[in-house]
Protein backbone atom coordinates (compact mmCIF):
# COMPACT_ATOMS: atom_id res chain seq x y z
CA UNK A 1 -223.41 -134.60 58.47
CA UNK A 2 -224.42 -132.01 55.66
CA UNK A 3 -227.20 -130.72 55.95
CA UNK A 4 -229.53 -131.89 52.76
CA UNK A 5 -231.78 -129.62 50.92
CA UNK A 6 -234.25 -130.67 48.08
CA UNK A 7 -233.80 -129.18 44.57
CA UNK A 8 -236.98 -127.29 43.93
CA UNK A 9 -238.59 -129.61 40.58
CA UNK A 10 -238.07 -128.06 37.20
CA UNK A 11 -241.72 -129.22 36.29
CA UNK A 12 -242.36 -125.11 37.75
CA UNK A 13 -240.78 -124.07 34.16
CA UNK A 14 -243.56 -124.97 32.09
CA UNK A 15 -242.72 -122.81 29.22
CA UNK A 16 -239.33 -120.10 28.13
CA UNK A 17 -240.11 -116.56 26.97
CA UNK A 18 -238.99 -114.82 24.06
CA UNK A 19 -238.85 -110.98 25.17
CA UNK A 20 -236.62 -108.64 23.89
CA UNK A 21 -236.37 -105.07 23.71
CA UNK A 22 -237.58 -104.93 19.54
CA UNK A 23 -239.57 -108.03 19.96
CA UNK A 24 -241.63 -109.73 22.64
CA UNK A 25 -243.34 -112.42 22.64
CA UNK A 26 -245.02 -114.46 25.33
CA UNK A 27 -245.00 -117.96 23.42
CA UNK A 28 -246.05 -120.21 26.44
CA UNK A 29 -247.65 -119.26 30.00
CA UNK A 30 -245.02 -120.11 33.19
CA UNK A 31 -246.35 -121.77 35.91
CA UNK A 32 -247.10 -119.42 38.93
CA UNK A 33 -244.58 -119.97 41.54
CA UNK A 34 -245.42 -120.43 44.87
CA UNK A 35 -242.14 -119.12 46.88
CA UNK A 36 -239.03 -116.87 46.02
CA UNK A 37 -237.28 -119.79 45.30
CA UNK A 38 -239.52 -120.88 42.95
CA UNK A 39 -239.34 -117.83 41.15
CA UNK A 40 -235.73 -117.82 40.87
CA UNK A 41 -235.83 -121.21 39.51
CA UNK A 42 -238.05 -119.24 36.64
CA UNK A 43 -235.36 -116.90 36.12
CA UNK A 44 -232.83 -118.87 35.90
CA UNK A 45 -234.31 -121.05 33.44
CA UNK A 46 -235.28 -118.35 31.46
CA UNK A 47 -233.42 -116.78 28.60
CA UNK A 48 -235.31 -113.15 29.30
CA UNK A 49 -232.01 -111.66 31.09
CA UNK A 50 -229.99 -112.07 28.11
CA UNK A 51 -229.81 -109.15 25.63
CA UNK A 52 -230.90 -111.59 22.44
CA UNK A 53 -233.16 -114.01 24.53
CA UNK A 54 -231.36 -117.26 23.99
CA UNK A 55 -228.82 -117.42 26.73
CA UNK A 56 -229.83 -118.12 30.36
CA UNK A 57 -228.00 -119.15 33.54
CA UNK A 58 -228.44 -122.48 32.77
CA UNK A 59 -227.20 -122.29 30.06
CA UNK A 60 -224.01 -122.81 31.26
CA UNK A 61 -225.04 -124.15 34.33
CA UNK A 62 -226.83 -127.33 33.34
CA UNK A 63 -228.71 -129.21 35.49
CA UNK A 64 -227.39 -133.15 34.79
CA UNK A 65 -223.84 -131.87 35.04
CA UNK A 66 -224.43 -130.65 38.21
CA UNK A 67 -225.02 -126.83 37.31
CA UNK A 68 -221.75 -126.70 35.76
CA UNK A 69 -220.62 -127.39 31.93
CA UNK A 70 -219.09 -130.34 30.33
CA UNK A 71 -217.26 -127.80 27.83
CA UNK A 72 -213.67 -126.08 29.09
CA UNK A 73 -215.18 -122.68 28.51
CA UNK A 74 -218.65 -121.98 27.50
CA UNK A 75 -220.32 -120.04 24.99
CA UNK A 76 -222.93 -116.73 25.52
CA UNK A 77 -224.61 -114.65 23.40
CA UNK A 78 -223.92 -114.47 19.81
CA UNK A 79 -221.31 -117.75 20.55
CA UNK A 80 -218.93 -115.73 22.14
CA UNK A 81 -216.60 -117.91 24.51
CA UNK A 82 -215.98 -117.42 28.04
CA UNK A 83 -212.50 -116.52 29.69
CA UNK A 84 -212.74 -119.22 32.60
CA UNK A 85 -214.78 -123.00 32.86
CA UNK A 86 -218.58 -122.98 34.39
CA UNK A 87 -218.07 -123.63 38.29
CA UNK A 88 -220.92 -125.71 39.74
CA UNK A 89 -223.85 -123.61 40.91
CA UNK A 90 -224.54 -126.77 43.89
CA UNK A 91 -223.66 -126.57 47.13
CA UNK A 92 -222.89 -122.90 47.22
CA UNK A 93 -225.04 -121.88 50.32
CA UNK A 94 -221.97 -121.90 52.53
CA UNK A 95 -219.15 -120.22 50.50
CA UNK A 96 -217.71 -117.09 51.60
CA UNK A 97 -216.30 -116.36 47.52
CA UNK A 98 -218.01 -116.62 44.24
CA UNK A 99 -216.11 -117.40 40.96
CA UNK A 100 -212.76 -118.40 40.64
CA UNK A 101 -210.95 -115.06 41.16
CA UNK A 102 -213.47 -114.60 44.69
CA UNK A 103 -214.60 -111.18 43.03
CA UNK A 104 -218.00 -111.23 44.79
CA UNK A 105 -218.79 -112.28 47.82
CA UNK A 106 -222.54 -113.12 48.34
CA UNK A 107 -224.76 -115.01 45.61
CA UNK A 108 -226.49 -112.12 44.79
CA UNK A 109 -223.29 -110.01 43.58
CA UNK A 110 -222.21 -112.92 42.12
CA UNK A 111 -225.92 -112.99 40.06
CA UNK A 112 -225.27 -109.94 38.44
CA UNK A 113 -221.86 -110.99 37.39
CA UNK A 114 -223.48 -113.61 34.49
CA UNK A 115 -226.37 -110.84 33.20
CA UNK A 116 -224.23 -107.87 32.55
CA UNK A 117 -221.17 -109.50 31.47
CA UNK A 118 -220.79 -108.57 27.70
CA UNK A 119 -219.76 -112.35 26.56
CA UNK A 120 -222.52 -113.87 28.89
CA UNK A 121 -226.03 -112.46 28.75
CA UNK A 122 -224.67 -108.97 27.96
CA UNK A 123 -227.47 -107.23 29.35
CA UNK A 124 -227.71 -104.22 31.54
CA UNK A 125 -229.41 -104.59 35.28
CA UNK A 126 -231.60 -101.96 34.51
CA UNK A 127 -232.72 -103.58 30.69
CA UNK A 128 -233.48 -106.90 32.90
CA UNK A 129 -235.57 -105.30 35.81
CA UNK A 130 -237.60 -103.15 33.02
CA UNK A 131 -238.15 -106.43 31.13
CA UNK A 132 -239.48 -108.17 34.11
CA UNK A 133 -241.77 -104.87 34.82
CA UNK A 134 -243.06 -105.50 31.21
CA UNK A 135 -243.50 -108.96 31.40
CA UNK A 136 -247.38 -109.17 32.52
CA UNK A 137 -246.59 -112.65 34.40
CA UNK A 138 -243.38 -111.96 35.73
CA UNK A 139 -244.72 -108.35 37.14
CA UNK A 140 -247.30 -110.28 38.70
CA UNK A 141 -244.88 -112.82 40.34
CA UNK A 142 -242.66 -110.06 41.83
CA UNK A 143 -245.82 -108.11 43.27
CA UNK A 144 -247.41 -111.58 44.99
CA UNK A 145 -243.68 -112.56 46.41
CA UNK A 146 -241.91 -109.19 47.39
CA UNK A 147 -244.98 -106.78 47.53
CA UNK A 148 -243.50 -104.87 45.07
CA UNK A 149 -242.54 -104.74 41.16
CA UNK A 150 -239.55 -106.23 40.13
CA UNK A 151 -235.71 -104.81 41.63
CA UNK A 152 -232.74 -105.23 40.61
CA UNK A 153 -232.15 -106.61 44.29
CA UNK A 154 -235.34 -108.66 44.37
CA UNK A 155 -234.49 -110.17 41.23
CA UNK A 156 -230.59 -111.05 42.48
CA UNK A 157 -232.60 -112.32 45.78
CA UNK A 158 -234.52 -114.85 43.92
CA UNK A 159 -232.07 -116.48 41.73
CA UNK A 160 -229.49 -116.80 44.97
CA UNK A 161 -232.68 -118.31 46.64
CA UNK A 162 -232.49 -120.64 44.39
CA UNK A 163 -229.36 -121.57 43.93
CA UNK A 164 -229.53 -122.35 47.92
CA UNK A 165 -231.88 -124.95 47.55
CA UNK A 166 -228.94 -127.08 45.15
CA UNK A 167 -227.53 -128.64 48.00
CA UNK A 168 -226.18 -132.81 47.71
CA UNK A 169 -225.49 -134.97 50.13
CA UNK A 170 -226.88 -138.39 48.84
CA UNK A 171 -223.52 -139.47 48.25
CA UNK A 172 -221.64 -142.89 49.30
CA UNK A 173 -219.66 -141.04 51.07
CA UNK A 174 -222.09 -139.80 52.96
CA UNK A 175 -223.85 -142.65 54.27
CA UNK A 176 -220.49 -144.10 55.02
CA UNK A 177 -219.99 -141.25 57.45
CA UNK A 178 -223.77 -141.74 58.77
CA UNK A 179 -223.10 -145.15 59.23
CA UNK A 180 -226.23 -145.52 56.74
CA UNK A 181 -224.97 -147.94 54.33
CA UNK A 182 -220.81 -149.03 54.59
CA UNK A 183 -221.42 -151.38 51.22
CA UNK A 184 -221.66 -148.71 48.78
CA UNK A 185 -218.35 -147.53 49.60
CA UNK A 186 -215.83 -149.46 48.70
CA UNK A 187 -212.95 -151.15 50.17
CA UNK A 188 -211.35 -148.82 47.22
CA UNK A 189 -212.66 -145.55 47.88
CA UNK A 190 -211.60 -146.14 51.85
CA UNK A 191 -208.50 -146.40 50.79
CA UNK A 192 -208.55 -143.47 48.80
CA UNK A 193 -210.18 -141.31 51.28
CA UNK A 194 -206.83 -142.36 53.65
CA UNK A 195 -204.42 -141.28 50.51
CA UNK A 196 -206.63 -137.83 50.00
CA UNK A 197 -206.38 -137.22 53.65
CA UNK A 198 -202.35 -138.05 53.97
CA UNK A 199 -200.37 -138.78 50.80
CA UNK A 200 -201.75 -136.91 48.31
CA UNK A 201 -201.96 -134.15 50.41
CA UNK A 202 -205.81 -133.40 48.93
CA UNK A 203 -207.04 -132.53 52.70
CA UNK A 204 -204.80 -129.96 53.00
CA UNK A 205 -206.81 -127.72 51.09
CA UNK A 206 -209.88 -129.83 50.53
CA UNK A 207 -211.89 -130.02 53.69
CA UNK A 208 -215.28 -129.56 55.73
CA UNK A 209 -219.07 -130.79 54.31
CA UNK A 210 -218.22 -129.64 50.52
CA UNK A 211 -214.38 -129.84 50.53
CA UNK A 212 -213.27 -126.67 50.31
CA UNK A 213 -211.38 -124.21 52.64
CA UNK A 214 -212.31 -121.09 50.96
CA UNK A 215 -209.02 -120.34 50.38
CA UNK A 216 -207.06 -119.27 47.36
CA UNK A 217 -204.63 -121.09 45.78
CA UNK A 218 -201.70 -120.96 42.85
CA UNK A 219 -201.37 -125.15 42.12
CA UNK A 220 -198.84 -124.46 39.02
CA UNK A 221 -201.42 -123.00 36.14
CA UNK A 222 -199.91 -119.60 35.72
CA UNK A 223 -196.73 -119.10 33.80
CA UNK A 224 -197.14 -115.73 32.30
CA UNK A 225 -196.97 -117.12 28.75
CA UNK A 226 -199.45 -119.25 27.37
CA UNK A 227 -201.03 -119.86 31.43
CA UNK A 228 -201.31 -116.29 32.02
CA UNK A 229 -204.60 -115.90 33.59
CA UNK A 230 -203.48 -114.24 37.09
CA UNK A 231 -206.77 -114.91 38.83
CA UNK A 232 -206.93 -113.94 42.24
CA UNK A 233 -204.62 -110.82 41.68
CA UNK A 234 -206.83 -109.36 38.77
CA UNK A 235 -209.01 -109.01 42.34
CA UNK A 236 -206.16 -107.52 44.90
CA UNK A 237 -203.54 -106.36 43.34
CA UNK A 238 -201.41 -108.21 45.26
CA UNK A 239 -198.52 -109.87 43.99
CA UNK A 240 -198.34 -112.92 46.26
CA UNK A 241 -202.26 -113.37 44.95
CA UNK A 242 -200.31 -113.90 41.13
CA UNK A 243 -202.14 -117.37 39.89
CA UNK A 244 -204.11 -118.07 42.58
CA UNK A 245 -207.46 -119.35 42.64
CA UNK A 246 -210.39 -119.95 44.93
CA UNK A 247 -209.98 -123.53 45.78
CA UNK A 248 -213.68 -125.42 44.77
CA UNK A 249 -215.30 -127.78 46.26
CA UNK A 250 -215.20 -131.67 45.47
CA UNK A 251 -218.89 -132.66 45.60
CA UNK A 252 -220.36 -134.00 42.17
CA UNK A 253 -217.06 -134.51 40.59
CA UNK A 254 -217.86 -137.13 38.31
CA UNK A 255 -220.48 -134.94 36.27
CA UNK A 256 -218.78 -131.53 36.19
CA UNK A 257 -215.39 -132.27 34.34
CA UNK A 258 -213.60 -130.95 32.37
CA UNK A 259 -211.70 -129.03 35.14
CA UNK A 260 -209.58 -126.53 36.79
CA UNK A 261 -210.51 -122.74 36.20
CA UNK A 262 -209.43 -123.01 32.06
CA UNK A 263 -211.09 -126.67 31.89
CA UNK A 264 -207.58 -127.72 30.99
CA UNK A 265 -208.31 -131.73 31.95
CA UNK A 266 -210.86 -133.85 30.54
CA UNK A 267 -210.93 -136.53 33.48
CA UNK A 268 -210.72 -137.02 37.05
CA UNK A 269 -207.75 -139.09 36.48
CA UNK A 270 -205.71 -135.97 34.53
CA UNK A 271 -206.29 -134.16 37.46
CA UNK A 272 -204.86 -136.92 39.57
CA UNK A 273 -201.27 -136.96 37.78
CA UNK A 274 -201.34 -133.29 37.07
CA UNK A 275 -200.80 -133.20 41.15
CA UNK A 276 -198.68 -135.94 41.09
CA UNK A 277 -196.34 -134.37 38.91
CA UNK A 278 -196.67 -131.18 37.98
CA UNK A 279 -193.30 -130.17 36.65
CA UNK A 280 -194.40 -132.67 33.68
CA UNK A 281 -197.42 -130.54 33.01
CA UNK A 282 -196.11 -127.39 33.46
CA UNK A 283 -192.63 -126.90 34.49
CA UNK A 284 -192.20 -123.18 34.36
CA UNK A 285 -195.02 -122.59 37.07
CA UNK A 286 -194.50 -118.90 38.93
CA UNK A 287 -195.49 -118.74 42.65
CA UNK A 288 -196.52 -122.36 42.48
CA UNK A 289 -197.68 -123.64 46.57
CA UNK A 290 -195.15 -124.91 48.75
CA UNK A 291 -197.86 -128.46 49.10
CA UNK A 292 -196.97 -129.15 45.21
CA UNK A 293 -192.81 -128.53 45.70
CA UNK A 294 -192.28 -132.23 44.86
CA UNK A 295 -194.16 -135.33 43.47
CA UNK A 296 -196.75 -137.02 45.30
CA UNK A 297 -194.88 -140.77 44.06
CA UNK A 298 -198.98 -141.83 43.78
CA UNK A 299 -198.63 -145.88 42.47
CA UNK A 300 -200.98 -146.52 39.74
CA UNK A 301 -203.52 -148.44 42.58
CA UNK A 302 -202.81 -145.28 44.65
CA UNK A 303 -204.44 -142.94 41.51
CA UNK A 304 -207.12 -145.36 41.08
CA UNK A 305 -208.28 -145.24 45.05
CA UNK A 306 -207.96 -141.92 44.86
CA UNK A 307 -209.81 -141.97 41.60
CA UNK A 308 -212.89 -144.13 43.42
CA UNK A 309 -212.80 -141.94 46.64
CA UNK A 310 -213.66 -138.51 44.74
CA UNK A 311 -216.65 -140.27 42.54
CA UNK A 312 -217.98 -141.32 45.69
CA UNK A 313 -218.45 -137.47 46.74
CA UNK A 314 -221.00 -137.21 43.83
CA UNK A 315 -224.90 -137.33 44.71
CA UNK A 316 -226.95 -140.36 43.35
CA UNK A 317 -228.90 -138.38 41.58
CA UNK A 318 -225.85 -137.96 38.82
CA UNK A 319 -225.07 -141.81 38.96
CA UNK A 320 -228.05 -143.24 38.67
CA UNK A 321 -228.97 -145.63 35.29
């Protein structure tokens, strides 16, 4: 079974900063933190990486939808919009790829990504780490944790510490698996976990503790016209990479819609018939996988076990009253 890791408690934000370049201002003391991890929790809470001060990773990455957005493509400083949807930050301590094109390939590349990107937090590396040098608490943070003042690498290194510690596994699933508890799931969800594994064809690429191969794959969203986001290839240059995507992993499903790299479905059950039947969702796909050549023929009780089986993949935590 997965391996579970505590999420470090936000109570160790106690307060945000307001510190830009023309105007600082230290409106509320943080709370010290005690570890690297802790510290990266500060940072990623904190709006101080973001050339206006208002935008911070979680911004985007929001805690009750499971470090991911409930919008199709979010919104950074001065409300510019995003090219792709908010990925999940969870359960990212065992991927070999970060973001949906696989353009970085540890958690602290994919760190910087966010900071500098001009429709993000637009702000350079070396405008963050000087902030942080300026910042009398934060200089004194780095100094205690990493014996030194603040890097660009020690600050990368404490947000993907972090983001290590967001691991779920309190899941019916789960404890199914662990033989902890059968009852919570249900006689629906086992039958869904049978059509994910054989019908649907879901296993194929969805598999291991967070199901996900690690793989990239073109499911039928690129047509070169109005789905002409090329994803993996923008990365190799390779034309059998044309519409392919790094294939994510299933855990916390419930809370992280809408979906697919351009957040093009609302619900879990869009997803569902999209697969199903492509050709009625886009029928002029280019280099489209061989798994999706024909329908799936899912019956409506089919969809809806399949439906049950992927909400039971998403930690208590998100489902709980």
């Amino acid at each position: 079974m997965k391996k579970y890791l505590l999420i470090i408690g936000l109570g160790s934000l106690v307060g945000l900063y307001n510190c830009s370049d023309k105007n600082e201002k230290q409106a509320v003391a943080l709370k010290e933190p005690t570890s690297i991890e802790e510290l990266g929790e500060l940072l990623f809470f904190d709006p101080i990486l973001s050339s206006d001060s208002t935008i911070s990773c979680a911004s985007c990455h929001k805690p009750e939808h499971a470090f991911a957005d409930n919008v199709p493509l979010s919104f950074g400083v001065d409300s510019l919009k995003g090219g792709r949807n908010t990925p999940s930050a969870m359960n990212l301590g065992d991927r070999f790829f970060f973001f949906h094109d696989g353009r970085s390939e540890s958690l602290e590349d994919q760190a910087k990504g966010p900071i500098q990107n001009p429709v993000e937090m637009n702000l350079p590396l070396s405008v963050a780490v000087d902030r942080l040098k300026r910042h009398k608490q934060y200089d004194a943070f780095f100094v205690k944790l990493f014996k030194r003042r603040a890097t660009v690498e020690d600050m990368v290194s404490a947000i993907a510490a972090f983001e290590i510690t967001l691991e779920t596994a309190d899941t019916p699933f789960d404890d199914f698996m662990g033989d902890i508890d059968t009852v919570s799931f249900t006689a629906s969800a086992k039958r869904g976990r049978i059509i994910f594994n054989d019908k649907a064809k879901c296993f194929d690429c969805h598999f291991g503790p967070d199901f996900t191969a690690d793989q990239f794959r073109n499911i039928g969203l690129f047509n070169g016209k109005d789905l002409n986001d090329s994803g993996r290839y923008g990365v190799t240059k390779k034309p059998e990479d044309i519409g392919k995507f790094k294939t994510p992993g299933l855990r916390n499903l419930l809370v992280t819609g809408p979906y697919m790299h351009n957040g093009m479905f609302k619900t879990l059950r869009e997803v569902i018939d999209y697969y199903d039947t492509p050709d009625k969702f886009v029928p002029n796909s280019v280099n489209r996988d061989s798994l999706l050549a024909k329908p799936l023929g899912l019956s409506e009780e089919e969809k809806k076990d399949l439906e049950n089986f992927l909400i039971a993949l998403t930690d208590r935590r998100f489902t709980k009253k």
